[in-house]
Protein backbone atom coordinates (compact mmCIF):
# COMPACT_ATOMS: atom_id res chain seq x y z
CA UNK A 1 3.26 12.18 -5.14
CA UNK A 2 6.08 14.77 -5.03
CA UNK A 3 8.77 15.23 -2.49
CA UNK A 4 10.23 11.59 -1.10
CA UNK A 5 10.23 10.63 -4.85
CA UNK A 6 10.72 12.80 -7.62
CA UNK A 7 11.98 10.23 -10.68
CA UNK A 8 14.81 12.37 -12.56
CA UNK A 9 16.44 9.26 -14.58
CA UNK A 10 16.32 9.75 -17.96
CA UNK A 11 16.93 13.35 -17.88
CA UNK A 12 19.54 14.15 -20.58
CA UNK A 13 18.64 18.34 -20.57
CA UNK A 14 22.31 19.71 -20.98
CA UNK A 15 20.86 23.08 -18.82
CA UNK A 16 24.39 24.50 -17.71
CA UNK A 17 22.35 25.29 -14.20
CA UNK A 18 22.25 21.15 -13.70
CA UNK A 19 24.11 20.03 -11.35
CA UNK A 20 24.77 16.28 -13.29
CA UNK A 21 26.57 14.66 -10.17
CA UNK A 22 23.22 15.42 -8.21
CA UNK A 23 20.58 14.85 -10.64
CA UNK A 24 22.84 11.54 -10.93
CA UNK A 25 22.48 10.53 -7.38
CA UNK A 26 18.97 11.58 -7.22
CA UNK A 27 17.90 9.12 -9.92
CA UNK A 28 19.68 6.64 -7.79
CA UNK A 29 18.26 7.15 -4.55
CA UNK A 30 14.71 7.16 -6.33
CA UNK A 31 15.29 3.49 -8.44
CA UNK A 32 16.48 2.26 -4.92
CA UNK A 33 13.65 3.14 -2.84
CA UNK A 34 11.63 2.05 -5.88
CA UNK A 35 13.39 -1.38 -5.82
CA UNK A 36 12.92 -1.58 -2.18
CA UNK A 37 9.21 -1.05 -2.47
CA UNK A 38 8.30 -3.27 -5.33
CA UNK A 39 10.34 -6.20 -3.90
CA UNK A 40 8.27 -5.50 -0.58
CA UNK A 41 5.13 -5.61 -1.96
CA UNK A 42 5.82 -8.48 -4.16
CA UNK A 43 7.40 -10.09 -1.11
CA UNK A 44 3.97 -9.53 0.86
CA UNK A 45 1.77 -10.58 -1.92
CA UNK A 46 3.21 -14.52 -2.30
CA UNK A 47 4.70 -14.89 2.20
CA UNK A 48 1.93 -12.50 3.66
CA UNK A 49 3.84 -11.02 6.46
CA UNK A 50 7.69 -9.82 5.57
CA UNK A 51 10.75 -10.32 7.65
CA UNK A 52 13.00 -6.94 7.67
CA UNK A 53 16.03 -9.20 7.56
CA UNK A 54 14.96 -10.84 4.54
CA UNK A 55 13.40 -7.77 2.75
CA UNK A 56 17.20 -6.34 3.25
CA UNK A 57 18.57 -9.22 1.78
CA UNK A 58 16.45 -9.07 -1.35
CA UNK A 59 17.28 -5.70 -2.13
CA UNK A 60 21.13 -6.42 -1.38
CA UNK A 61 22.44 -5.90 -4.83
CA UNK A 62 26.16 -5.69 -6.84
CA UNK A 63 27.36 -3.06 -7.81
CA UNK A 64 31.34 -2.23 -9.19
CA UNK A 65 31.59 -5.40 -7.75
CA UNK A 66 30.56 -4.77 -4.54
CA UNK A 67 27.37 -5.62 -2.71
CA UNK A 68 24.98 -2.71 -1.40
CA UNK A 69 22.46 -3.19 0.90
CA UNK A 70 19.60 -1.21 2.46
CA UNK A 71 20.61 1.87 4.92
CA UNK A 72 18.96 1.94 8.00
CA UNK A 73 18.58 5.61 7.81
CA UNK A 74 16.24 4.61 4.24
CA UNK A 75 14.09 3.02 6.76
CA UNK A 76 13.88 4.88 8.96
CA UNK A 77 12.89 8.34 6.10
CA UNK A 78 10.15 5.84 4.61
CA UNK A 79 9.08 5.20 7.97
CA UNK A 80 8.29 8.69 8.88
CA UNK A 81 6.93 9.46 5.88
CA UNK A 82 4.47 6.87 6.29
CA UNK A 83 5.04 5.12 3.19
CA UNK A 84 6.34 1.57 5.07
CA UNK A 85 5.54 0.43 8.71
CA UNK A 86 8.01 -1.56 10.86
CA UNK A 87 6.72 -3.40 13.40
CA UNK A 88 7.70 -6.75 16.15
CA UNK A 89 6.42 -9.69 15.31
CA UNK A 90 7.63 -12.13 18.64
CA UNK A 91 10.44 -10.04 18.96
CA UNK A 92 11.38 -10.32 14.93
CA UNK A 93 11.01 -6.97 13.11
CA UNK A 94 8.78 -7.13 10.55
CA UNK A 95 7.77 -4.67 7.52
CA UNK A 96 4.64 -3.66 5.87
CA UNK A 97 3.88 -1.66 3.24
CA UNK A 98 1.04 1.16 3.87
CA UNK A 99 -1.65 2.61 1.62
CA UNK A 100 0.99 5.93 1.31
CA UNK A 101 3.48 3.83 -0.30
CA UNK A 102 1.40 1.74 -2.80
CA UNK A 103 0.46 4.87 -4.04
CA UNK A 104 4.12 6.45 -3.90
CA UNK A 105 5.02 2.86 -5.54
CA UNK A 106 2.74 3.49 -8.51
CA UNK A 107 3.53 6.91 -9.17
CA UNK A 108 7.25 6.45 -9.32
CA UNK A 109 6.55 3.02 -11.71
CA UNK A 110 4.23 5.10 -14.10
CA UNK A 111 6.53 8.34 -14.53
CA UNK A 112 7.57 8.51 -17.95
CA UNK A 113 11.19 9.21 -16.70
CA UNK A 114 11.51 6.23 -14.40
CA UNK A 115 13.72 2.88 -15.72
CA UNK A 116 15.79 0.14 -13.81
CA UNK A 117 19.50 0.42 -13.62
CA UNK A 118 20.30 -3.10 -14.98
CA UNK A 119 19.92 -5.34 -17.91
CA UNK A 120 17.32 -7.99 -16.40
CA UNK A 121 14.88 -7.31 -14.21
CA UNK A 122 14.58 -9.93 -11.23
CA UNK A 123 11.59 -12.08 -11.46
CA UNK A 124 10.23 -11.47 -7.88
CA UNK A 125 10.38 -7.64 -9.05
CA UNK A 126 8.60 -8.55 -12.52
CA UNK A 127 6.13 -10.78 -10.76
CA UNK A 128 5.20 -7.84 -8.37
CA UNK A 129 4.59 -5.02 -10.44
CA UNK A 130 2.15 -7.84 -12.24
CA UNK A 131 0.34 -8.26 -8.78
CA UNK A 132 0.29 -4.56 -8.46
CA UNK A 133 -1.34 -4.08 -11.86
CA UNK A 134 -3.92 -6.70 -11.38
CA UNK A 135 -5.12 -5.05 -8.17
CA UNK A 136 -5.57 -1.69 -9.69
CA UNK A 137 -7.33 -3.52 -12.45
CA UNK A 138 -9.34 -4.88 -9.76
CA UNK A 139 -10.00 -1.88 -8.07
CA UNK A 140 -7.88 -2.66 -4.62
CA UNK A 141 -6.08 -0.04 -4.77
CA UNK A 142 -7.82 3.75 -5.65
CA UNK A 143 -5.83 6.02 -7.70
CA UNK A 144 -5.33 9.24 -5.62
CA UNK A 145 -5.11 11.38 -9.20
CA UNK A 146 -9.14 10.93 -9.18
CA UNK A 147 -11.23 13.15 -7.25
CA UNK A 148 -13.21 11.45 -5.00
CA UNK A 149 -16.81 12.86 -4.34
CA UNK A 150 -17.47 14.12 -0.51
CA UNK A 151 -20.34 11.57 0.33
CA UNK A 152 -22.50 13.48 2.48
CA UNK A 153 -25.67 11.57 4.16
CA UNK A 154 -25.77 7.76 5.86
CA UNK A 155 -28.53 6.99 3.20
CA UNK A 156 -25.67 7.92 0.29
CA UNK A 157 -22.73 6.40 2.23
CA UNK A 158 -25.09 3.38 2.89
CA UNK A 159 -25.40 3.03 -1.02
CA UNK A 160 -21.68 2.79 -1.73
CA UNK A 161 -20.81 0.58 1.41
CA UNK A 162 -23.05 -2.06 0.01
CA UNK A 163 -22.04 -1.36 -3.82
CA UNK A 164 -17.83 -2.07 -2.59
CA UNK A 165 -19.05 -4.99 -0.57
CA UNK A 166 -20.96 -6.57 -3.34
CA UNK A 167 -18.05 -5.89 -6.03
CA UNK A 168 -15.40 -6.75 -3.65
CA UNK A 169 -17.11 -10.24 -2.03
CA UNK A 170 -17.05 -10.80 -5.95
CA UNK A 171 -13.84 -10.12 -7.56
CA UNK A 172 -11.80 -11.72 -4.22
CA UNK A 173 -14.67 -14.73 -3.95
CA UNK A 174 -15.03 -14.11 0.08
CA UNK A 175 -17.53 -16.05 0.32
CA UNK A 176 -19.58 -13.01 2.29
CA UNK A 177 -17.25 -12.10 5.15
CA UNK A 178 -15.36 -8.87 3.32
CA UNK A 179 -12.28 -7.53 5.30
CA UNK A 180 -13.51 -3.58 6.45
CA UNK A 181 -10.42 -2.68 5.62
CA UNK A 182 -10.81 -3.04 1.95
CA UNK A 183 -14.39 -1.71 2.25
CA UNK A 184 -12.73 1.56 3.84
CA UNK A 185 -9.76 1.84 1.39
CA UNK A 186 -12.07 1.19 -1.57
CA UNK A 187 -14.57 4.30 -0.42
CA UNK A 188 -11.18 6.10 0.58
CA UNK A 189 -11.71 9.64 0.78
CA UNK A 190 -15.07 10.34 0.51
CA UNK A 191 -15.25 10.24 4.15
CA UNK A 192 -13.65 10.59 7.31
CA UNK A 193 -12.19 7.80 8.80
CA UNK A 194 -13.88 8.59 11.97
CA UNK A 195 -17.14 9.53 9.75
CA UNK A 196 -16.60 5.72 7.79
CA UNK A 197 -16.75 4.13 11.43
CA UNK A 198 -19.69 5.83 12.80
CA UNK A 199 -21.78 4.77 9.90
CA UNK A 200 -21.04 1.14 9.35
CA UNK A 201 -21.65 0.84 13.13
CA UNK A 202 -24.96 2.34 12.13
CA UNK A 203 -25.54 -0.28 9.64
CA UNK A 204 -24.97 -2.52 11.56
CA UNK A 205 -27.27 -1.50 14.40
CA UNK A 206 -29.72 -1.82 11.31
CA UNK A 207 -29.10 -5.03 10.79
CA UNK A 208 -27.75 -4.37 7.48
CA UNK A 209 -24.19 -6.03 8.24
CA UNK A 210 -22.89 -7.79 10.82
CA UNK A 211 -19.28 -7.43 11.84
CA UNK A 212 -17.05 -10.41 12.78
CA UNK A 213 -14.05 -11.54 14.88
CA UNK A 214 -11.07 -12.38 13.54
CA UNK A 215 -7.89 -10.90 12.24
CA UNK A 216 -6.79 -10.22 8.91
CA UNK A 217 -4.94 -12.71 6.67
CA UNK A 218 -1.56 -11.25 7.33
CA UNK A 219 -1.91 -9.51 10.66
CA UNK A 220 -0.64 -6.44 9.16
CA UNK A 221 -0.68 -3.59 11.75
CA UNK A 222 -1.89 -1.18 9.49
CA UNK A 223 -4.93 -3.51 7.68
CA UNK A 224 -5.83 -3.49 11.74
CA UNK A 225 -5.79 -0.13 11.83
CA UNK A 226 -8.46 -0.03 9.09
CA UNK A 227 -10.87 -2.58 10.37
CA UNK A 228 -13.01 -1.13 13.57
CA UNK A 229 -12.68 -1.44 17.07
CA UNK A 230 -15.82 -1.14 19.11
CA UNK A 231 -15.75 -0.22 22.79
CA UNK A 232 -16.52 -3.12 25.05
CA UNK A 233 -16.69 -5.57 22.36
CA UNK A 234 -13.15 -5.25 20.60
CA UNK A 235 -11.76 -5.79 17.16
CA UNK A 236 -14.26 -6.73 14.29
CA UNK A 237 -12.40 -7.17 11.20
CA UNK A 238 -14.64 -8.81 8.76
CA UNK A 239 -18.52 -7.50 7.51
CA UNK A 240 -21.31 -10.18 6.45
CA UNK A 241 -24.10 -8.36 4.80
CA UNK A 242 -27.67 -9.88 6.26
């Protein structure tokens, strides 16, 4: 991902063009937004859903002796890029992390360039980036960097949709009721959204899955947004292959 992060730390090039005092607060910006995001996600792996309050609080860090919290106005850019989602929870606003920023998260934790400004490394932030590389491992998160193949026909898309909902009921033990919203992440791009919709309500209609009530574990707006609503029926958020 280029653009909201673009890791510069590290950079020692003496290039006379440089402007040091930039490329200085450039690397800064980019190792707070990291720390912002890795705390969140770590926060939303072990408490589910994520108080803004406390996610500002976590981040709150020293430095010269002084403490330095999260701007609004960084919320507010990484929620209009997409990359977090805030949200009312009973009148409490709440933050999530989206699919954009787990993918801006990695990038920026896997550039060559990219290091923490301080001598230990907070264990919430340690224990996160383990959760993050576990999930990868497990295949919960795609890597954007690999081309995904256009899948074309029900009959192929039909093929993969039970192939992610075999794997996945496996590696996460869900005992057969598989959240569609990790059945849509996991086939990603290889279809439209729109197109991924139409043809697990086919499969369904073919008796191949049937699609439950329910909400997802955290209520997270956005793993909502990727389960399927079906007129006249509502919110199905769960698939149980028959």
């Amino acid at each position: 991902m280029i653009g909201l992060f673009n890791p510069v730390i590290n950079n020692m090039s003496s290039t006379p063009s440089i402007d040091a005092s930039s490329s200085i607060s450039s690397a800064t910006e980019t190792v707070e937004k990291t720390r912002l995001l890795l705390t969140l996600w770590a926060m939303s792996c072990t408490e589910g859903t994520v108080k803004k309050s406390e996610l500002t609080s976590k981040v709150k860090q020293k430095r010269k002796g002084k403490n330095v919290g999260v701007s609004q106005s960084l919320y507010d850019e990484l929620q209009a890029a997409d990359v977090i989602k805030i949200y009312k929870q009973n009148q409490t606003p709440m933050v999530s992390l989206t699919d954009t920023g787990k993918q801006i998260l990695i990038d920026s934790l896997i550039n060559p360039d990219f290091v923490f400004d301080a001598t230990v490394v907070a264990a919430r932030l340690a224990n996160g980036l383990i959760a993050l590389i576990r999930e990868l491992h497990q295949g919960g998160i795609p890597l954007t960097s690999v081309k995904q193949v256009t899948i074309a026909s029900y009959e192929e898309f039909k093929a993969i949709a039970l192939q992610v909902y075999d794997q996945l009921n496996k590696d996460y033990n869900y005992d057969n009721l598989v959240p569609i919203y990790r059945i849509r992440r996991t086939i990603g791009d290889q279809v439209t959204r729109s197109q991924f919709s139409e043809w697990m309500l086919e499969m369904q209609a073919n008796d191949i899955f049937q699609f439950m009530e329910g909400s997802v574990e955290d209520s997270a707006p956005d793993k909502i947004e990727d389960s399927i609503s079906i007129e006249l029926v509502g919110l199905r958020c769960y698939a149980k292959r028959l």
